[in-house]
PDB file of N, CA and C in Angstrom:
ATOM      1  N   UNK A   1       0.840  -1.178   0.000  1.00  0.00           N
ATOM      2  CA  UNK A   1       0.000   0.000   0.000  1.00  0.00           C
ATOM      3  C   UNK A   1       0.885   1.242   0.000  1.00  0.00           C
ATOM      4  N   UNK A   2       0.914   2.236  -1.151  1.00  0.00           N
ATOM      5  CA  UNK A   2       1.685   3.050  -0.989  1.00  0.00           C
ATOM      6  C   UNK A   2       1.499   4.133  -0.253  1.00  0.00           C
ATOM      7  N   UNK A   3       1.991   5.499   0.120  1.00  0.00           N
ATOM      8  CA  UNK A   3       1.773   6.305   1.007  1.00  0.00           C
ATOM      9  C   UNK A   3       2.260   7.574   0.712  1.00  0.00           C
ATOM     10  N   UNK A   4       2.093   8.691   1.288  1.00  0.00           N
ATOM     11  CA  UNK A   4       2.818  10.000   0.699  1.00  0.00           C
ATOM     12  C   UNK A   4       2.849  10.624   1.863  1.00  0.00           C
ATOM     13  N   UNK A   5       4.267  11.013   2.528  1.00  0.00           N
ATOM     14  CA  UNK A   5       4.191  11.735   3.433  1.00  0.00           C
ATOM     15  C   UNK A   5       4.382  13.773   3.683  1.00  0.00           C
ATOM     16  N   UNK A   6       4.029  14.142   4.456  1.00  0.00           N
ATOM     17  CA  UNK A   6       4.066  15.601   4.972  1.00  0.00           C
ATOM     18  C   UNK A   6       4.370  16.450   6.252  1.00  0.00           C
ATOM     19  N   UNK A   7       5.146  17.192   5.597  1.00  0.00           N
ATOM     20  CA  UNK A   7       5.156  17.762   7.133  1.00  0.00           C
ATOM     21  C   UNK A   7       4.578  19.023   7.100  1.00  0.00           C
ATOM     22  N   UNK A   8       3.885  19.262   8.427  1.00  0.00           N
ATOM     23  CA  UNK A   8       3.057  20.944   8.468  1.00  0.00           C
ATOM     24  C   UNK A   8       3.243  21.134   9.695  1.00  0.00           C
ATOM     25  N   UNK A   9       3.875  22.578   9.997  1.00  0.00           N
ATOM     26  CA  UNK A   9       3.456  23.047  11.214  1.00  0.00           C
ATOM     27  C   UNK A   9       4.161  21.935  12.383  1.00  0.00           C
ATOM     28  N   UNK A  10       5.267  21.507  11.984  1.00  0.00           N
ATOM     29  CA  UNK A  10       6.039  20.318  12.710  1.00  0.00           C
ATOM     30  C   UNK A  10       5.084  18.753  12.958  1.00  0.00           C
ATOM     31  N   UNK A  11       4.210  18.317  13.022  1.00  0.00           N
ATOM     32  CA  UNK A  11       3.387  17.320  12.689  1.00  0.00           C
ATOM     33  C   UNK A  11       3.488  17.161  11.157  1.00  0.00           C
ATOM     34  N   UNK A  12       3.538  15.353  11.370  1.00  0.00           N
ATOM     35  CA  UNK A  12       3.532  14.555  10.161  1.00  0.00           C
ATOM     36  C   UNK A  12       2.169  14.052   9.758  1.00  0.00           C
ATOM     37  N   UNK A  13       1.805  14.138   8.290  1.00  0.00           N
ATOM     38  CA  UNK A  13       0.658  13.698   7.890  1.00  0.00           C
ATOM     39  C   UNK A  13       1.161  12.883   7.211  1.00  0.00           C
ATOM     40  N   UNK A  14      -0.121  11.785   6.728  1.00  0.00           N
ATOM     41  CA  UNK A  14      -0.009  10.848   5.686  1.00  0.00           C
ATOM     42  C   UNK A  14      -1.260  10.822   4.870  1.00  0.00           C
ATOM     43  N   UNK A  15      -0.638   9.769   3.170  1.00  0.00           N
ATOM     44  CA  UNK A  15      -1.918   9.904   2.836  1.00  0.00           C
ATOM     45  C   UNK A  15      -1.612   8.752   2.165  1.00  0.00           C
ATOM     46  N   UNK A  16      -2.720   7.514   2.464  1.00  0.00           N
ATOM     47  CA  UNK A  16      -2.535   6.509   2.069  1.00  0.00           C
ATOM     48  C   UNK A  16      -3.508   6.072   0.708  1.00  0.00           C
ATOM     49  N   UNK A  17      -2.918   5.240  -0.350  1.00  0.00           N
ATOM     50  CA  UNK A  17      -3.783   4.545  -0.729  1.00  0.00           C
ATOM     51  C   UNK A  17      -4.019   2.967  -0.587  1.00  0.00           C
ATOM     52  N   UNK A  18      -5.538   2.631  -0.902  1.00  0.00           N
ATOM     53  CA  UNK A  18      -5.676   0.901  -0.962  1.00  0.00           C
ATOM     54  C   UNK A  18      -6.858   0.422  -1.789  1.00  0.00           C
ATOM     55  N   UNK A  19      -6.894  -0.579  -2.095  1.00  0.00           N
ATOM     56  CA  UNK A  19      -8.064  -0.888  -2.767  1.00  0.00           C
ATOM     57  C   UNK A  19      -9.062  -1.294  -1.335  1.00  0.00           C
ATOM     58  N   UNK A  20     -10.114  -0.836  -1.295  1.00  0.00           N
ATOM     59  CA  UNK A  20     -11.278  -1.225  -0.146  1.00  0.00           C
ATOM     60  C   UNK A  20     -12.216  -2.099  -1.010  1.00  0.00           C
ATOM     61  N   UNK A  21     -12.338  -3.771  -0.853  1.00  0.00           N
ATOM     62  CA  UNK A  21     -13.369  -4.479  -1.855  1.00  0.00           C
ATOM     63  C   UNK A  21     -14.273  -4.793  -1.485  1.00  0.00           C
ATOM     64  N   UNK A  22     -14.608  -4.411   0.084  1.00  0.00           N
ATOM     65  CA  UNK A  22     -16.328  -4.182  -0.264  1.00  0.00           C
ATOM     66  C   UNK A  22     -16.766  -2.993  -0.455  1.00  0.00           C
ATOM     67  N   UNK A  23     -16.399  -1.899  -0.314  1.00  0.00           N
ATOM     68  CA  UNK A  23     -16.773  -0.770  -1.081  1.00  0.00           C
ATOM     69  C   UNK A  23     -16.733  -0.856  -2.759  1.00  0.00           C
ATOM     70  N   UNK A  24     -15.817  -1.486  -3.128  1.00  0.00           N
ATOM     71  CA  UNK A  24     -15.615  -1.580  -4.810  1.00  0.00           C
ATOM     72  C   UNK A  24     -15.322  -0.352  -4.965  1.00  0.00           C
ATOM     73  N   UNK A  25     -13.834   0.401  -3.856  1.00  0.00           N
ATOM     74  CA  UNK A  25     -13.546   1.757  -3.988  1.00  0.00           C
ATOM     75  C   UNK A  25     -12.528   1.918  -3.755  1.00  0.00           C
ATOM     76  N   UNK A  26     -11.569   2.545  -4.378  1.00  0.00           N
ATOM     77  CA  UNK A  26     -10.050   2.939  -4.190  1.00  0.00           C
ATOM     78  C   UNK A  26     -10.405   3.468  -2.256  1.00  0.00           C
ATOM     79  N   UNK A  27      -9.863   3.540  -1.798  1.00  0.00           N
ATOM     80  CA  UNK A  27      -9.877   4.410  -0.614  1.00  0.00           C
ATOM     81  C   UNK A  27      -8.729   5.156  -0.504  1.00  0.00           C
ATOM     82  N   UNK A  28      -8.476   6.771   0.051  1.00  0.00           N
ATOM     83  CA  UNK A  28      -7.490   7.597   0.080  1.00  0.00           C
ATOM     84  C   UNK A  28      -7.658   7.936   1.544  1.00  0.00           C
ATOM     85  N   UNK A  29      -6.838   7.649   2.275  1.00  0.00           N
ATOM     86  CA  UNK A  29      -6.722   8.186   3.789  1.00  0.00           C
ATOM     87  C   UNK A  29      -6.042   9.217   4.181  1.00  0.00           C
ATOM     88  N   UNK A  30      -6.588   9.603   5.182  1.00  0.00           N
ATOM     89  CA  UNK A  30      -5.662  10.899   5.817  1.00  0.00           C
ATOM     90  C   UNK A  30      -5.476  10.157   6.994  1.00  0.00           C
ATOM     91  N   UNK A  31      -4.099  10.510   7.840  1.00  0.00           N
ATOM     92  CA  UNK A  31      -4.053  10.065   9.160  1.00  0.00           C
ATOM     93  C   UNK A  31      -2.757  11.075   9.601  1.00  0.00           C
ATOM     94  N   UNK A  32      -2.473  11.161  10.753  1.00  0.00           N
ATOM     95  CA  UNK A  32      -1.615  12.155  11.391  1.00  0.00           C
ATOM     96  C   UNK A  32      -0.387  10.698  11.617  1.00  0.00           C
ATOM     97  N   UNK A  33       0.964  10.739  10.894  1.00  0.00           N
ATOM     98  CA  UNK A  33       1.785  10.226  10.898  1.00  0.00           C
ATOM     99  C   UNK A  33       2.291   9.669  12.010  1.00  0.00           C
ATOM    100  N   UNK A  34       2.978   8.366  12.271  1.00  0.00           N
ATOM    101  CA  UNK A  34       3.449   8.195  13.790  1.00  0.00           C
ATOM    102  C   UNK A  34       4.965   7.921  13.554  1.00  0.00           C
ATOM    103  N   UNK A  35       5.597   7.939  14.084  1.00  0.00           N
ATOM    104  CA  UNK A  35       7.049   7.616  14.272  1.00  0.00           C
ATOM    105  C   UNK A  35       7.398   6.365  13.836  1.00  0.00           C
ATOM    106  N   UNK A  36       8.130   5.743  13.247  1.00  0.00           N
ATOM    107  CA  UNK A  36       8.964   3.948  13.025  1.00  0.00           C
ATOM    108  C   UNK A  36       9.466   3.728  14.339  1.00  0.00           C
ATOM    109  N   UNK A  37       8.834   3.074  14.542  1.00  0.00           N
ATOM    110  CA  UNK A  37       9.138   2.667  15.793  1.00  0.00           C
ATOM    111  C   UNK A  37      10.559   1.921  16.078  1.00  0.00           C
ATOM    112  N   UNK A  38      11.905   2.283  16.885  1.00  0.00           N
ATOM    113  CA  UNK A  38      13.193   1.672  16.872  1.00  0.00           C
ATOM    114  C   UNK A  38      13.725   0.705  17.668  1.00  0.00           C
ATOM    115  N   UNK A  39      13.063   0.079  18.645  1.00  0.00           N
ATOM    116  CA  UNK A  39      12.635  -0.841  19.570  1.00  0.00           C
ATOM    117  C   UNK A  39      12.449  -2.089  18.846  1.00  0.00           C
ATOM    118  N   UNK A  40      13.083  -3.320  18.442  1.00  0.00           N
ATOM    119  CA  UNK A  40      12.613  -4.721  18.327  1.00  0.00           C
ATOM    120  C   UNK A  40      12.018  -4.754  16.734  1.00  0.00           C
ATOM    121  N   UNK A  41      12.425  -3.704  16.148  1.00  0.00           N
ATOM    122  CA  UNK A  41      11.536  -3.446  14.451  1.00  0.00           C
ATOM    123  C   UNK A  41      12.694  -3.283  13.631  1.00  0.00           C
ATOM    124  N   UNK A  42      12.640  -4.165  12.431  1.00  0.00           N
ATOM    125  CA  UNK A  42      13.248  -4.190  11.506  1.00  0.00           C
ATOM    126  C   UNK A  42      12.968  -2.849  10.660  1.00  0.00           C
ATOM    127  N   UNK A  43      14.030  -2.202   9.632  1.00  0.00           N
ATOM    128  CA  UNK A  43      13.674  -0.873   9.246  1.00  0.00           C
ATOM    129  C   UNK A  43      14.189  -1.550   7.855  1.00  0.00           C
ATOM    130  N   UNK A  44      13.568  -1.630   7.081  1.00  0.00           N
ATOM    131  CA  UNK A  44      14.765  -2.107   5.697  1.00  0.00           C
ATOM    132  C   UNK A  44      15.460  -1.062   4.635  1.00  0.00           C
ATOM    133  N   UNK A  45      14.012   0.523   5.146  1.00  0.00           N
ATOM    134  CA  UNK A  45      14.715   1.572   4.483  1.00  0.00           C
ATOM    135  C   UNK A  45      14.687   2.321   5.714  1.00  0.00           C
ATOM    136  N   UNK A  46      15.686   2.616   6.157  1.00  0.00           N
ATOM    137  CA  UNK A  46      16.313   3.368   7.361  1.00  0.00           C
ATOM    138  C   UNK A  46      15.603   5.255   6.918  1.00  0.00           C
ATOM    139  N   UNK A  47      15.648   5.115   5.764  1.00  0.00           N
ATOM    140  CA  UNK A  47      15.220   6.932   5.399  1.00  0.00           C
ATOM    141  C   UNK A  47      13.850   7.232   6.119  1.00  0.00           C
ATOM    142  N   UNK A  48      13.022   6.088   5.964  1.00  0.00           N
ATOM    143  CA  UNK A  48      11.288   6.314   6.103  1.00  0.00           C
ATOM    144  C   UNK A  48      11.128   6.388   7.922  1.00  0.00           C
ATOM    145  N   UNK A  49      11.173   7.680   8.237  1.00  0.00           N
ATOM    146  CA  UNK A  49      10.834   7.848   9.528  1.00  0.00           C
ATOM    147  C   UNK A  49       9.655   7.581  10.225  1.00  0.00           C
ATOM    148  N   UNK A  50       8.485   7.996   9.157  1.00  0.00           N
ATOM    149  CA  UNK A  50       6.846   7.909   9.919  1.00  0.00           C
ATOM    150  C   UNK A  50       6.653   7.136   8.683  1.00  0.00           C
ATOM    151  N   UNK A  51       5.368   6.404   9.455  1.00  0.00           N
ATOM    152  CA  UNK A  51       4.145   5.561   8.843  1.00  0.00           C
ATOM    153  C   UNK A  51       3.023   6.353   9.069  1.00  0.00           C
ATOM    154  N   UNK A  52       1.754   5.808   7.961  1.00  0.00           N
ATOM    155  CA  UNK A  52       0.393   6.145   8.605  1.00  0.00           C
ATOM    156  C   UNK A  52       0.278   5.994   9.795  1.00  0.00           C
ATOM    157  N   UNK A  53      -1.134   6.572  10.560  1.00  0.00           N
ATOM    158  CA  UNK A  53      -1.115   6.316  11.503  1.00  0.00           C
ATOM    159  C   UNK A  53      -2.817   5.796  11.513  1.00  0.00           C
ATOM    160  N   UNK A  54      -3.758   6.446  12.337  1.00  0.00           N
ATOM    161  CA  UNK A  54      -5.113   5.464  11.767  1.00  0.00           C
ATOM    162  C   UNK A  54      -5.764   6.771  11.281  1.00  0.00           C
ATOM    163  N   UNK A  55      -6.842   5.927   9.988  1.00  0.00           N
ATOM    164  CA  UNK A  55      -6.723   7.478   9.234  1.00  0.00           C
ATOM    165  C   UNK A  55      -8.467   7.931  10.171  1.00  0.00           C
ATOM    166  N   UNK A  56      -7.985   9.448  10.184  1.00  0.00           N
ATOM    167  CA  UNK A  56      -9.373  10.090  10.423  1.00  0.00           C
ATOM    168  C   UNK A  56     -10.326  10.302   9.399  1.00  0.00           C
ATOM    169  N   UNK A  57      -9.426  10.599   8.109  1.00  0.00           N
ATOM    170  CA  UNK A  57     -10.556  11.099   6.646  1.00  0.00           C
ATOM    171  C   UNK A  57     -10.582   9.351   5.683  1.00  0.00           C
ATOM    172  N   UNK A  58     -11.377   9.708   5.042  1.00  0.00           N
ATOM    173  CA  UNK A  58     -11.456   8.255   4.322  1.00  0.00           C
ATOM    174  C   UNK A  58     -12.171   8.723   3.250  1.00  0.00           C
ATOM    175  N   UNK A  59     -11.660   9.082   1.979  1.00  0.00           N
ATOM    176  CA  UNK A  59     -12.193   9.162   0.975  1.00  0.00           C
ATOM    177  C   UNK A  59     -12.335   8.291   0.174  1.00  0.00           C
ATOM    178  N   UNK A  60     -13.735   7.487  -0.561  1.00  0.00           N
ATOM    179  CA  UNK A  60     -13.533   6.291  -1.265  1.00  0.00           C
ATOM    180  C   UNK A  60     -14.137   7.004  -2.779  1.00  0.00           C
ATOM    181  N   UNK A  61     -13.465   6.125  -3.671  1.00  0.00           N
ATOM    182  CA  UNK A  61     -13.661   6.979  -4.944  1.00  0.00           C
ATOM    183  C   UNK A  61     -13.951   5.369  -5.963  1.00  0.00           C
ATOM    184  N   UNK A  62     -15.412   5.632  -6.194  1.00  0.00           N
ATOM    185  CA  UNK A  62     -15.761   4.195  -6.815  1.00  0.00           C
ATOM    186  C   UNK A  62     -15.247   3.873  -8.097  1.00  0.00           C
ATOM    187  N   UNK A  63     -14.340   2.375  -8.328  1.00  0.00           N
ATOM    188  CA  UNK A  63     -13.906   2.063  -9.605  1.00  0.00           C
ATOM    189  C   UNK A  63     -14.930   1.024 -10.694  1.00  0.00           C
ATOM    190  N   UNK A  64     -15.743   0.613  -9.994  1.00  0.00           N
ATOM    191  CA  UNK A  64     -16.686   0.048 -10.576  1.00  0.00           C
ATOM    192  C   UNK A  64     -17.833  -0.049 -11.277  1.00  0.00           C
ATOM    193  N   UNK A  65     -18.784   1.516 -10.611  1.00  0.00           N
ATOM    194  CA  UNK A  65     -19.789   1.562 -11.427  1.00  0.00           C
ATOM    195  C   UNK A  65     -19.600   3.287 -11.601  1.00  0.00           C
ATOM    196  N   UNK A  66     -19.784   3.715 -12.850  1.00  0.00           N
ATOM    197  CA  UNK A  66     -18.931   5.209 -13.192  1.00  0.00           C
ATOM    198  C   UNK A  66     -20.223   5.896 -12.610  1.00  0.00           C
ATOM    199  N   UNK A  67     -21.214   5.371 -12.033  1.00  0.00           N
ATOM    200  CA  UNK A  67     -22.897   6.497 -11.536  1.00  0.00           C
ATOM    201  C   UNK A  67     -22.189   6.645 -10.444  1.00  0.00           C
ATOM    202  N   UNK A  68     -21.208   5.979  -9.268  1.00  0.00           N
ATOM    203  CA  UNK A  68     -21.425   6.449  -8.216  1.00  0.00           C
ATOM    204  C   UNK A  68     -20.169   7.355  -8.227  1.00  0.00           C
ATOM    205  N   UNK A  69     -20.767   8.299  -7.248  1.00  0.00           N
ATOM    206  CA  UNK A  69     -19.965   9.449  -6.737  1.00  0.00           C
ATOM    207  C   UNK A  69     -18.683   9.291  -5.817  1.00  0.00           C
ATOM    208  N   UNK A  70     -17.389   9.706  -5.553  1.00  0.00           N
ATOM    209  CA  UNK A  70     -16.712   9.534  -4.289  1.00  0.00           C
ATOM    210  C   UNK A  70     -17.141  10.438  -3.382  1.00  0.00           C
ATOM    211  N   UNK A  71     -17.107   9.886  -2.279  1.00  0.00           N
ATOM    212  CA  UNK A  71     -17.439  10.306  -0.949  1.00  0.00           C
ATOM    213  C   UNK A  71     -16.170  10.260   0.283  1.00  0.00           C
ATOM    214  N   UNK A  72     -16.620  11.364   0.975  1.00  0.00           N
ATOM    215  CA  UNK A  72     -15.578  11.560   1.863  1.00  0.00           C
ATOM    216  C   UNK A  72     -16.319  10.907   3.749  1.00  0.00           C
ATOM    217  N   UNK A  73     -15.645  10.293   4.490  1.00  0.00           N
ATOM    218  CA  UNK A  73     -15.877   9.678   5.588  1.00  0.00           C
ATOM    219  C   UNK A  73     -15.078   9.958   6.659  1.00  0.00           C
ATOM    220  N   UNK A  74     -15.831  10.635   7.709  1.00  0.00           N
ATOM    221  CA  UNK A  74     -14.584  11.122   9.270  1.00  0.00           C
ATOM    222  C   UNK A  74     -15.047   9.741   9.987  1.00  0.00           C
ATOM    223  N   UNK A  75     -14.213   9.173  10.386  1.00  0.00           N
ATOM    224  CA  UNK A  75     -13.687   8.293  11.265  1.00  0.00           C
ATOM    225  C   UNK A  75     -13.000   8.259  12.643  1.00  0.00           C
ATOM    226  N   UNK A  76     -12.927   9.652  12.728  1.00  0.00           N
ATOM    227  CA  UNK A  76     -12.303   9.576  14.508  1.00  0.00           C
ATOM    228  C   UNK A  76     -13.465   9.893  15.082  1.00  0.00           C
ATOM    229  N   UNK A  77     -13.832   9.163  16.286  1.00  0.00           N
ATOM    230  CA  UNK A  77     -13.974   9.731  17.030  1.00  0.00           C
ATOM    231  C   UNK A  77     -13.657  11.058  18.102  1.00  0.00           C
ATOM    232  N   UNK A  78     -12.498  11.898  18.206  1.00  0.00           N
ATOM    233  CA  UNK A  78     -11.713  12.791  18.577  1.00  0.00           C
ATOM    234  C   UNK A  78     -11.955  13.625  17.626  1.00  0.00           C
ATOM    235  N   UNK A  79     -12.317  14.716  18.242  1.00  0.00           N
ATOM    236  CA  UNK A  79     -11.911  15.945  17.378  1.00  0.00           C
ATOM    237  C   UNK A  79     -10.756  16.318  16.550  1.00  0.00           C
ATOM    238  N   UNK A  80     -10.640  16.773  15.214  1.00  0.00           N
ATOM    239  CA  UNK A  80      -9.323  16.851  14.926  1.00  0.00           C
ATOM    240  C   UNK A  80      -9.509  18.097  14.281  1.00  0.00           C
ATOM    241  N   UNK A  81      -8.296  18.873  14.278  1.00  0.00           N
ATOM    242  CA  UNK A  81      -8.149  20.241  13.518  1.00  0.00           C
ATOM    243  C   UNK A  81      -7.332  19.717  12.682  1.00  0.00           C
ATOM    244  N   UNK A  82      -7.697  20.222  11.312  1.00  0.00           N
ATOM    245  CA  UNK A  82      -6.562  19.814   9.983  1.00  0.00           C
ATOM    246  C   UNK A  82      -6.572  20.995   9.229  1.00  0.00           C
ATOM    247  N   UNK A  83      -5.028  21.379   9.283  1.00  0.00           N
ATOM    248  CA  UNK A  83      -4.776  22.479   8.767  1.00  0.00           C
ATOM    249  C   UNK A  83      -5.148  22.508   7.380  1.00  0.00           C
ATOM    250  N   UNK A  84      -5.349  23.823   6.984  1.00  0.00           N
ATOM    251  CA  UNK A  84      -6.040  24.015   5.139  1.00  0.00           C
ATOM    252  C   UNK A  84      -5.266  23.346   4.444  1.00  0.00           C
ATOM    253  N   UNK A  85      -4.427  23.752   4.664  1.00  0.00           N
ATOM    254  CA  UNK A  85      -2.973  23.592   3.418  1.00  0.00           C
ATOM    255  C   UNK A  85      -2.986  21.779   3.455  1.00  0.00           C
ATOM    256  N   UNK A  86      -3.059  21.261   4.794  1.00  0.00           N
ATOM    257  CA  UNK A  86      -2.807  19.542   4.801  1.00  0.00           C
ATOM    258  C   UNK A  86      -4.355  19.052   3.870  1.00  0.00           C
ATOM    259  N   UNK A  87      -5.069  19.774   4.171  1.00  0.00           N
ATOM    260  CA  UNK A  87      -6.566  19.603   3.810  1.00  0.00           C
ATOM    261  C   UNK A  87      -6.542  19.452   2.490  1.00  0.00           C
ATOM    262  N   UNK A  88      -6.224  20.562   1.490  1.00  0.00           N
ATOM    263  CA  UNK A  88      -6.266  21.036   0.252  1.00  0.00           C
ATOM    264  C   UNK A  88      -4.811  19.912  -0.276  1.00  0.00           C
ATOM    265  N   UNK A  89      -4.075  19.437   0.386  1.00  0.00           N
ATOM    266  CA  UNK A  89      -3.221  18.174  -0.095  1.00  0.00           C
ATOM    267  C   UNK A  89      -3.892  17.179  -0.031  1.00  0.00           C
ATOM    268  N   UNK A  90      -4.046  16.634   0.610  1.00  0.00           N
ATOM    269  CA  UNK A  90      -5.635  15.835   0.875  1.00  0.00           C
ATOM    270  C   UNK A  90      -6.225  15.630  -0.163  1.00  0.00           C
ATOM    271  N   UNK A  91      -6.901  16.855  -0.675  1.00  0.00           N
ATOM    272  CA  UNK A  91      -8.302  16.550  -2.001  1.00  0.00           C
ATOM    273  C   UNK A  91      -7.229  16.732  -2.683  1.00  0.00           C
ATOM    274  N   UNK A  92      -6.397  17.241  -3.140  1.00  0.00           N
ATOM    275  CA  UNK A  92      -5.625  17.304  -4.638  1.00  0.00           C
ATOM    276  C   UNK A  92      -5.153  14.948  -4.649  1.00  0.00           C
ATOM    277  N   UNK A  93      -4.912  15.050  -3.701  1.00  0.00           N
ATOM    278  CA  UNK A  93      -4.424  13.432  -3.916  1.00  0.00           C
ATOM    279  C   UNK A  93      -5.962  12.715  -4.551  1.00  0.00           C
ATOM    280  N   UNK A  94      -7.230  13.261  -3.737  1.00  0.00           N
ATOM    281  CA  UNK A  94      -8.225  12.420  -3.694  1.00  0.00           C
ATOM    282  C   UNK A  94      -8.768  12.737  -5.440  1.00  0.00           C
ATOM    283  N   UNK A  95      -8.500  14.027  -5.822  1.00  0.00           N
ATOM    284  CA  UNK A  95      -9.013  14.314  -6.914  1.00  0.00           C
ATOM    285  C   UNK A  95      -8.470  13.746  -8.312  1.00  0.00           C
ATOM    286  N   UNK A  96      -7.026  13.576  -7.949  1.00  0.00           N
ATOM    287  CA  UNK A  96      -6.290  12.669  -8.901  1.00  0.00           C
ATOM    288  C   UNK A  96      -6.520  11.515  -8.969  1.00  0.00           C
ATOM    289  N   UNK A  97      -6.626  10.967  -7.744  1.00  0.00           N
ATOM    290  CA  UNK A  97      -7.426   9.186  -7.610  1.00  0.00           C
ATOM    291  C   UNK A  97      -9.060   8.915  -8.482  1.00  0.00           C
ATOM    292  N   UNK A  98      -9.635  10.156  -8.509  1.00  0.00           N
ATOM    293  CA  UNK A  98     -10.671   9.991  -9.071  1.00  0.00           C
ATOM    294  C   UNK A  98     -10.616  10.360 -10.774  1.00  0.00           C
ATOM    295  N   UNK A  99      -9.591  10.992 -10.907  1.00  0.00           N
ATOM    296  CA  UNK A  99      -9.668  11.650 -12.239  1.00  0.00           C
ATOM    297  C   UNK A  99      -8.996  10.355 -13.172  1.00  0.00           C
ATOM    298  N   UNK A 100      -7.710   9.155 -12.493  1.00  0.00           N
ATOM    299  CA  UNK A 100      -7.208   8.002 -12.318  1.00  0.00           C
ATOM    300  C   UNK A 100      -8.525   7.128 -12.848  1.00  0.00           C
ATOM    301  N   UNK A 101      -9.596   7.011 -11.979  1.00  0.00           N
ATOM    302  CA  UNK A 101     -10.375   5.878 -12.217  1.00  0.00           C
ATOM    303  C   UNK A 101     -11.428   6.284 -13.373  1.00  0.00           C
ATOM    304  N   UNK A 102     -11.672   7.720 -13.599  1.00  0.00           N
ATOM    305  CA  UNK A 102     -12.275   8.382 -14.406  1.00  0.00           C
ATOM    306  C   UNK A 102     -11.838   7.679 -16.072  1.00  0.00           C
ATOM    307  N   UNK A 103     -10.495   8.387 -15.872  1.00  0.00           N
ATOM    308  CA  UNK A 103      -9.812   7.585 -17.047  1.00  0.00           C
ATOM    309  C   UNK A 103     -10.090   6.295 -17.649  1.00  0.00           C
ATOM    310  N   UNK A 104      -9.892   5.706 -16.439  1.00  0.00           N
ATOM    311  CA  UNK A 104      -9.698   3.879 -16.524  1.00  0.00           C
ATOM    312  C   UNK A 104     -11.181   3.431 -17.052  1.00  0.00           C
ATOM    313  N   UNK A 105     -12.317   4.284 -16.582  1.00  0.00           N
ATOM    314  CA  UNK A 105     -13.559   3.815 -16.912  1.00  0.00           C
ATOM    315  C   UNK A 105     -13.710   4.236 -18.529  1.00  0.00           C
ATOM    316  N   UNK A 106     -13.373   5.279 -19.363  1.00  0.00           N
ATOM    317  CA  UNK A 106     -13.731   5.686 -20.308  1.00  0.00           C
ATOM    318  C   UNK A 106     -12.644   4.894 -21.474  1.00  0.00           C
ATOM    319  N   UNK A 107     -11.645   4.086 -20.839  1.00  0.00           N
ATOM    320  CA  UNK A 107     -10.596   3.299 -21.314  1.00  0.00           C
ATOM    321  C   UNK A 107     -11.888   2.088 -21.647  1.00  0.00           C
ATOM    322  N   UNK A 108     -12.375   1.900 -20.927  1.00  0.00           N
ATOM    323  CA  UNK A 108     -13.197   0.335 -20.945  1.00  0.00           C
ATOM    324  C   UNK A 108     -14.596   0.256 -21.391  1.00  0.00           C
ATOM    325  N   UNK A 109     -14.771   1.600 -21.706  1.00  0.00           N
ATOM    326  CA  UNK A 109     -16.398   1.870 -22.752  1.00  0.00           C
ATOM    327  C   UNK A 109     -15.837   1.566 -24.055  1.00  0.00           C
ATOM    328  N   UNK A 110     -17.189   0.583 -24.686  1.00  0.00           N
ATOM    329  CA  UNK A 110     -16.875   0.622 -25.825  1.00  0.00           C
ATOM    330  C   UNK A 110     -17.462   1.440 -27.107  1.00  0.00           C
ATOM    331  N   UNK A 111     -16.965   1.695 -27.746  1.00  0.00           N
ATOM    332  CA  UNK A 111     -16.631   3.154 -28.709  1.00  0.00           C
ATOM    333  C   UNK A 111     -18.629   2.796 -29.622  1.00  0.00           C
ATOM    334  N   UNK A 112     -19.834   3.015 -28.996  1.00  0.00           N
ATOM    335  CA  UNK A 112     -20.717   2.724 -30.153  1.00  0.00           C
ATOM    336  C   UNK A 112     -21.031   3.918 -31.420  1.00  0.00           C
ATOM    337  N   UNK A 113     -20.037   4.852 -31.547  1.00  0.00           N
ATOM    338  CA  UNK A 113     -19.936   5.461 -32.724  1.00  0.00           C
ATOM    339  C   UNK A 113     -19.531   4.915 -33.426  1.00  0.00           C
ATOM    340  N   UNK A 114     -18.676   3.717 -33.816  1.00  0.00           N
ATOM    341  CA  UNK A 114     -18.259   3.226 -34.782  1.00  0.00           C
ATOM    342  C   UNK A 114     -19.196   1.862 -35.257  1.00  0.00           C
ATOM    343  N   UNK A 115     -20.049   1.939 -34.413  1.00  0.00           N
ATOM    344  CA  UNK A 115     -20.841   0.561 -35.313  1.00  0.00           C
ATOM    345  C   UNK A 115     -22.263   0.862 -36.007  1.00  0.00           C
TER     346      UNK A 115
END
């Protein structure tokens, strides 16, 4: 599952992607980054300091049927303040994921102007 990390305002964000298959939806997470832990944990790339952490936002962006819409989902319980700027990184990832499956769907229509 790949990931993209950030820093704002000294706090680490993340933004994950995965396929979610009972949604039949890419999912794009937000979560506030946690540390690699250096205690008893193998590191194989020593560079990657933070991991996700558990995501609060959950945007799922449907690859299956092109009617449904992506939708965005808060998941913490806890209040969270998320700065604009992490925010507006956020939807630019989520908007590319959708513009991604957008593509992929109009890849797999078939052309009935030509018959």
């Amino acid at each position: 599952m790949p990931w993209e990390l950030r820093e704002h305002a000294g706090r680490h964000y993340a933004v994950l992607f995965h396929y979610a298959l009972h949604d039949d939806a890419w999912a794009v997470e937000l979560s506030e980054a946690v540390p690699v832990p250096t205690e008893g944990a193998e590191n194989p790339d020593a560079s990657v300091t933070h991991v996700p952490g558990a995501a609060f936002l959950v945007a799922l962006v449907p690859d299956e049927d092109p009617s449904l819409q992506p939708t965005v989902r808060v998941w913490s319980p806890d209040e969270r303040v998320v700065p604009y700027e992490v925010m507006g990184w956020f939807m630019e990832q989520v908007a590319d994921q959708v513009e991604r499956c957008r593509i992929a769907f109009a890849q797999e229509e078939p052309d009935l102007s030509a018959a």
